[in-house]
Protein backbone atom coordinates (compact mmCIF):
# COMPACT_ATOMS: atom_id res chain seq x y z
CA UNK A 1 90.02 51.01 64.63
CA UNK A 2 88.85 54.48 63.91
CA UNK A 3 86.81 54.38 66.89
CA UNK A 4 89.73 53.09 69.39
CA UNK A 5 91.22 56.27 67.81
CA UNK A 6 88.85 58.77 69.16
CA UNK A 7 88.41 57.21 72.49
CA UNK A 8 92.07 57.55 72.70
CA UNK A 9 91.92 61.00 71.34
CA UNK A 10 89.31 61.86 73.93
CA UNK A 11 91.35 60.78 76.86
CA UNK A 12 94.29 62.66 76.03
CA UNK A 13 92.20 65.64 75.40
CA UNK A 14 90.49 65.20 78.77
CA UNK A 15 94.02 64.79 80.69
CA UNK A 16 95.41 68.17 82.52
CA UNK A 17 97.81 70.10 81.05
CA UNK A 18 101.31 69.34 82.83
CA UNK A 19 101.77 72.71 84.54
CA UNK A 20 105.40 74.12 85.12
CA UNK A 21 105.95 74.50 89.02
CA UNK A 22 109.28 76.34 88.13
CA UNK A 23 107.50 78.54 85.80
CA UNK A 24 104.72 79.77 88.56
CA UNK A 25 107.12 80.08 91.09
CA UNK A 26 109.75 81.85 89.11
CA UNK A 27 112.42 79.07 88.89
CA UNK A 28 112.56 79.24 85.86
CA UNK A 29 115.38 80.87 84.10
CA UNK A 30 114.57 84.39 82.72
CA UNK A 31 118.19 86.65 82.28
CA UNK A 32 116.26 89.61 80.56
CA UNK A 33 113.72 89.92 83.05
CA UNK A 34 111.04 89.47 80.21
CA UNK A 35 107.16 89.77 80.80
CA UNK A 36 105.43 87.25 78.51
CA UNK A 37 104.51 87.96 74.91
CA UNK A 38 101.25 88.84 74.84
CA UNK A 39 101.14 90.96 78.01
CA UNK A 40 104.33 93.06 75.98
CA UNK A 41 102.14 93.15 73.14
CA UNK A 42 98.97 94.84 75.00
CA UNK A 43 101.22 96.81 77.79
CA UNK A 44 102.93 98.15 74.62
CA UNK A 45 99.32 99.36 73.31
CA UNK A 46 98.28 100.82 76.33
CA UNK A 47 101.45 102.95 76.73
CA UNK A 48 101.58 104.04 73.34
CA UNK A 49 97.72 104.91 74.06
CA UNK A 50 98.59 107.21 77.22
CA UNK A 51 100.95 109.07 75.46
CA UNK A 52 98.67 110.62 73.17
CA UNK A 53 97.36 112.17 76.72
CA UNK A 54 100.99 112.98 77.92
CA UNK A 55 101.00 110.36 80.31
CA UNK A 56 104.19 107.99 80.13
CA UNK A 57 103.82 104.49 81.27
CA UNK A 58 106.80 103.25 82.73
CA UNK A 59 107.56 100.01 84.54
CA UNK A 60 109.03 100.08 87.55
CA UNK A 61 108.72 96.41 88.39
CA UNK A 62 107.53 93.42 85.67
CA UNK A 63 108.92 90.05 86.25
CA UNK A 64 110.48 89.18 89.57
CA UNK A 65 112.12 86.02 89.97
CA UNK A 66 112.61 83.76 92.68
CA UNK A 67 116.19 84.93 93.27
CA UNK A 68 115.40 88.41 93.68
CA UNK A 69 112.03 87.84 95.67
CA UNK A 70 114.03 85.82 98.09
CA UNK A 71 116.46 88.71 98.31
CA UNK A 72 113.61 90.93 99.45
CA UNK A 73 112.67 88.88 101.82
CA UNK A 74 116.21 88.06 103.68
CA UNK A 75 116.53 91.47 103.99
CA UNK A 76 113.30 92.40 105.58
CA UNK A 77 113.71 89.28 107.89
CA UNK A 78 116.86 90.40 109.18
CA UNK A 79 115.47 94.15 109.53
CA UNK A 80 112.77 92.95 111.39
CA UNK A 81 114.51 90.01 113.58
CA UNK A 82 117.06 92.67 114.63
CA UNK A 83 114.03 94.55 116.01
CA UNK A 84 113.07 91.76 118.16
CA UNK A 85 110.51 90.30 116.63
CA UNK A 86 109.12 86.82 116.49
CA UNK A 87 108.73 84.69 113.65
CA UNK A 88 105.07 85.14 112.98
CA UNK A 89 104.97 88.76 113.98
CA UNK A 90 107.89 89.41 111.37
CA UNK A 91 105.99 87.37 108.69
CA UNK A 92 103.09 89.99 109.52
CA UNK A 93 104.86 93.01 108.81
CA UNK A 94 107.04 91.55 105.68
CA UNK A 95 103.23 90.27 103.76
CA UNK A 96 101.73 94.09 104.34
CA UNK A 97 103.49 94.70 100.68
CA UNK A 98 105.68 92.41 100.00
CA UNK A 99 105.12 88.77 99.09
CA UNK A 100 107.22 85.51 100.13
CA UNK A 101 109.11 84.15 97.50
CA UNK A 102 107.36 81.85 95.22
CA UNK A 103 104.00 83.29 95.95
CA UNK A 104 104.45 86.56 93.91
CA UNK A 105 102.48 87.20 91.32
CA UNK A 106 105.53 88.91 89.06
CA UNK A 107 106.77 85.71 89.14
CA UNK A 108 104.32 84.95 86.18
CA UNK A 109 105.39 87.46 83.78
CA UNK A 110 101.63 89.07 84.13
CA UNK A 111 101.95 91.72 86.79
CA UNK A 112 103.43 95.21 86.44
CA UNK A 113 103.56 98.17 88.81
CA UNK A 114 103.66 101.76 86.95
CA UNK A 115 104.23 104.84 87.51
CA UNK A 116 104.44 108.37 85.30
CA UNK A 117 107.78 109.83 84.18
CA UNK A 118 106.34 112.57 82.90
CA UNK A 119 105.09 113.11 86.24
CA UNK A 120 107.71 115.61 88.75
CA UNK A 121 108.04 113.40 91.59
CA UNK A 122 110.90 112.16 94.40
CA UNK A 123 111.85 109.63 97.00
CA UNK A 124 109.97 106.22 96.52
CA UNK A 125 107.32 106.37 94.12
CA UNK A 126 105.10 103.23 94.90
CA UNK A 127 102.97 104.98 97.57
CA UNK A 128 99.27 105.18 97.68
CA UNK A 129 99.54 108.85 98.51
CA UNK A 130 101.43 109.71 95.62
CA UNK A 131 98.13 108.37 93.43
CA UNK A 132 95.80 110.59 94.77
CA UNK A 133 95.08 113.87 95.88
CA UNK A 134 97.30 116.60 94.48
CA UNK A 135 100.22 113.68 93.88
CA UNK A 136 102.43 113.27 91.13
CA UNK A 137 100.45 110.16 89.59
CA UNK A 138 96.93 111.06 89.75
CA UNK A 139 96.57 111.38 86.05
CA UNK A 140 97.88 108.09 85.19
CA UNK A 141 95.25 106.65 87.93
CA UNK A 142 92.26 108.69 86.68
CA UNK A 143 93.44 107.67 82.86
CA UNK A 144 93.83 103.93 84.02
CA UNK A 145 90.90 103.70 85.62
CA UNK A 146 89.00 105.14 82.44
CA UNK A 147 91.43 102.82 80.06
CA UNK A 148 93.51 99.70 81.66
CA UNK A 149 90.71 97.57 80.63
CA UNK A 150 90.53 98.26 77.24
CA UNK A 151 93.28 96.23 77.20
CA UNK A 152 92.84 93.70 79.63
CA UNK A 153 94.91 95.08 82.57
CA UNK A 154 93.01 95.40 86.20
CA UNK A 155 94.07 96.59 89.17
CA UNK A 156 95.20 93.84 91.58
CA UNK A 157 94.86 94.86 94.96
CA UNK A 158 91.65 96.90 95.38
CA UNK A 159 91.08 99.82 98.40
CA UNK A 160 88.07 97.81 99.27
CA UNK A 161 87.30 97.10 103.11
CA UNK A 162 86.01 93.44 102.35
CA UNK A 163 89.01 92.65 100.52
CA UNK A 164 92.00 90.63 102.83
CA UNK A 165 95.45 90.48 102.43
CA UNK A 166 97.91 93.29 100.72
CA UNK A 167 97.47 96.59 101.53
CA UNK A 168 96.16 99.02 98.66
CA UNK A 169 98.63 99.34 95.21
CA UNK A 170 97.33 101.44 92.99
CA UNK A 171 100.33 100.81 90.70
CA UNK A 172 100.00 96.74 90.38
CA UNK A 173 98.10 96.04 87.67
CA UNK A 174 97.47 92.73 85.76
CA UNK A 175 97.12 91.57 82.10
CA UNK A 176 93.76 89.35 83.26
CA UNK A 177 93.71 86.94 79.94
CA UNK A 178 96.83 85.04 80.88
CA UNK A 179 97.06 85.73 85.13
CA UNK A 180 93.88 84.14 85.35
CA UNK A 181 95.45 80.80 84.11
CA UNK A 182 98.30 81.16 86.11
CA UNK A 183 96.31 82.12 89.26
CA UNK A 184 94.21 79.07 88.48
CA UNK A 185 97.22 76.38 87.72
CA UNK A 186 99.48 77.88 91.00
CA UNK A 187 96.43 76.98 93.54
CA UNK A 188 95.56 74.10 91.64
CA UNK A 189 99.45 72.57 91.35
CA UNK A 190 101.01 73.71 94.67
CA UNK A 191 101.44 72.31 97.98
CA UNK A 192 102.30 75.37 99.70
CA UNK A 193 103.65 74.38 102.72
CA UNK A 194 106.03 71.75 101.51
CA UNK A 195 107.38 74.14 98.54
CA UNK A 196 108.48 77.16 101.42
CA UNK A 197 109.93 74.72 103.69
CA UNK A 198 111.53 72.79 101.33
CA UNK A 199 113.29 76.09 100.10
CA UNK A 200 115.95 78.46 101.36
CA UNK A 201 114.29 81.47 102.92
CA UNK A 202 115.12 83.09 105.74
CA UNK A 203 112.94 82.36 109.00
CA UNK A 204 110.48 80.30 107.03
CA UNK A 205 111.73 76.83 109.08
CA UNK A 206 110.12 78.60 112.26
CA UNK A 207 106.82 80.77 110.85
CA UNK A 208 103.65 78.17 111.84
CA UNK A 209 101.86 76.37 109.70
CA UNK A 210 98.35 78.07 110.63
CA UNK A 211 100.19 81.49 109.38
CA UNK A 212 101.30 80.29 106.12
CA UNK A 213 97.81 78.70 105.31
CA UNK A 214 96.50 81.78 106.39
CA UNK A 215 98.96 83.80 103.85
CA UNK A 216 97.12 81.45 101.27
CA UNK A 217 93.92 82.29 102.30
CA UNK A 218 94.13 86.07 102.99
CA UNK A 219 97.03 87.34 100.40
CA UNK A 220 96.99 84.82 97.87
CA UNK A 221 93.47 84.75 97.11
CA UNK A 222 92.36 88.44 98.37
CA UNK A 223 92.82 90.07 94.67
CA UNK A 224 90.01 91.72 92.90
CA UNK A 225 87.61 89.39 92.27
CA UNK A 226 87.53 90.25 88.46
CA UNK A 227 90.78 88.00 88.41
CA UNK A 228 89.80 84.95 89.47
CA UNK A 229 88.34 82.40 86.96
């Protein structure tokens, strides 16, 4: 008996965890726009950290659902489709920052992009120039650079030639303890192509299979290398 009880144990140990497809895609409901817990716990850290150095860590985007991804996307489609463009060719331009619904990594309550309102700055403020040079958010680069991973945050998408997909952020970091699991579960648990088609966003019923494997390939998995498991 108490062996049939820890081969039983065993297997149930052994079986994968049930992963929530509405969770990774964010589905799921989240009103308050929440990150997760822990990442709270060491984004709070960090920030309180910077400001000892006058630097103030501010969120401009954490969580993103579903909804509001899908939002971003309808409205680039149409922008681009008014231009003339075909399906594939508008998919092109729409992936050189922004991500197709589903896919997004602020979907998993991991990813935030920053910026530094102690900084003088105007206009749009998630620009590579404004990161370097003389602009307004050099500091908090130089200081995150010297101190994100003290606290488990990395920077997502790398100026690195060998690196595919998004262009440059230096604003998107990621709290690596917990994206790494969700990176891992999402290519693990999802059938790309049948989740986008089966969903409601604009011009995805005519982009080509080849470019939304691609997308996979290229944007999905061309991250810093430090976040993969």
């Amino acid at each position: 008996m108490m062996r049939s009880c820890g081969i039983l144990l065993l297997l149930l140990l052994g079986q994968p965890q049930k992963i929530d497809l509405e969770k990774l895609t964010g589905q799921s409901p989240n009103p308050e726009n929440l990150l997760e817990k822990e990442v709270q716990t060491a984004f709070d850290l960090m920030k309180k950290e910077a400001a000892k150095d006058g630097i103030q860590i501010s969120v401009v985007s954490g969580y993103r659902s579903f909804k509001r991804q899908t939002q971003i996307w309808n409205r680039k489609y149409k922008k681009y489709e008014s231009q003339g463009l075909e399906p594939d060719a508008i998919f092109d331009k729409i992936v050189e920052y922004s991500t197709v619904p589903g896919t997004s990594r602020h979907h998993w309550g991991t990813d935030i992009d920053i910026i530094d309102t102690n900084a003088s700055y105007s206009g749009d403020v998630l620009v590579p120039s404004k990161f370097h040079g003389t602009g307004p958010f050099c500091k908090l680069k130089d200081w995150m650079e010297q101190h994100a991973s003290n606290y488990d945050f990395e920077l997502v998408y790398t100026m690195n030639d060998n690196r595919t997909g998004f262009k440059y952020e230096p604003w998107h970091y990621s709290y690596v303890p917990l994206s790494r699991k969700r990176y891992n579960n999402y290519l693990q648990n999802i059938d790309l192509l049948s989740f986008l088609r089966s969903e409601n966003i604009m011009g995805m019923d005519k982009i080509s299979d080849q470019r939304i494997e691609r997308y996979l390939e290229e944007h999905i998995k061309g991250i810093n290398p430090i976040l993969k498991p």
